[in-house]
Protein backbone atom coordinates (compact mmCIF):
# COMPACT_ATOMS: atom_id res chain seq x y z
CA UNK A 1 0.00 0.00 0.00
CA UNK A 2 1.40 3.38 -0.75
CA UNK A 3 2.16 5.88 1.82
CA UNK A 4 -0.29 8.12 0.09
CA UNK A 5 -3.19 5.81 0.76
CA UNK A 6 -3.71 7.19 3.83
CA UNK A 7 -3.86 10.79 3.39
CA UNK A 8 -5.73 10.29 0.17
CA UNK A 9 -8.72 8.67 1.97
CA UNK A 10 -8.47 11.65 4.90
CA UNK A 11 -8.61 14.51 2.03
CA UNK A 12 -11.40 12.52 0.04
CA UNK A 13 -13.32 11.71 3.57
CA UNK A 14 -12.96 15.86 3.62
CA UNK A 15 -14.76 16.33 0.10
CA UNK A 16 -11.13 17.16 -1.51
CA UNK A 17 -10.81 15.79 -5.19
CA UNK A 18 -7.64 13.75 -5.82
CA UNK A 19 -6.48 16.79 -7.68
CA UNK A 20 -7.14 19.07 -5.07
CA UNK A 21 -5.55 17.09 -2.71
CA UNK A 22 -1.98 17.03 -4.77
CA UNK A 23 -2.41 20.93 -5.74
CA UNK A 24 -2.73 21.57 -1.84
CA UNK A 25 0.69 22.96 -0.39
CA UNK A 26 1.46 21.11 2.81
CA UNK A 27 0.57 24.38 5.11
CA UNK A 28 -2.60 23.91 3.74
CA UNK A 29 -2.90 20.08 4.09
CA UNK A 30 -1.46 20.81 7.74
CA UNK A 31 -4.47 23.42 8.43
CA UNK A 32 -6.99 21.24 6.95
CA UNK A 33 -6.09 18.26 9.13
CA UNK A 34 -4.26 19.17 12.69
CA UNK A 35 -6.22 18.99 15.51
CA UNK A 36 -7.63 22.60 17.05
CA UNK A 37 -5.43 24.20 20.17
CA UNK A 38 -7.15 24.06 22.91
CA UNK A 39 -9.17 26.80 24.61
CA UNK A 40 -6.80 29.16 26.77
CA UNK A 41 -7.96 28.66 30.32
CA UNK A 42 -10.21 31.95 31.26
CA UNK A 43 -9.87 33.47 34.88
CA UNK A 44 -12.63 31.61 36.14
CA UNK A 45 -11.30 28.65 35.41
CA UNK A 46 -8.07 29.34 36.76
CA UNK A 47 -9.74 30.30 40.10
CA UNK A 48 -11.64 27.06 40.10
CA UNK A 49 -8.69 24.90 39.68
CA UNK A 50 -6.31 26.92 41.85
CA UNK A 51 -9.07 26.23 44.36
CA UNK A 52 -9.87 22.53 43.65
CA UNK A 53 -5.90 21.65 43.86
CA UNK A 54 -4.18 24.14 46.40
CA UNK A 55 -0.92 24.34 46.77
CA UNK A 56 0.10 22.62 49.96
CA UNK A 57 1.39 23.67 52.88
CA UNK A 58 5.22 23.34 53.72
CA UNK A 59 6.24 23.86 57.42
CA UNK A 60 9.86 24.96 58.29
């Protein structure tokens, strides 16, 4: 099996024609198939996890 097999079925599972697929530039192919960043934590969530897991207490 080719090593193209693969990504062929991902861009045709996408809608991509085969010739779309090979005209794509691979920053394109790489925005069409990486997996989203997740959100950035807001302050409330922060807060909540700061107070779920505190930091614990040392003593001297």
């Amino acid at each position: 099996m080719s090593a193209w097999a693969a990504p062929l079925r991902l861009a045709l599972s996408l809608g991509l024609s085969p010739e779309a697929f090979w005209r794509l530039s691979l920053k394109e192919w790489r925005a069409l198939t990486e997996t989203p960043p997740a959100p950035a934590l807001t302050r409330a969530d922060l807060s909540a996890l700061i107070a779920r897991y505190p930091d614990e207490e040392t003593s001297p």
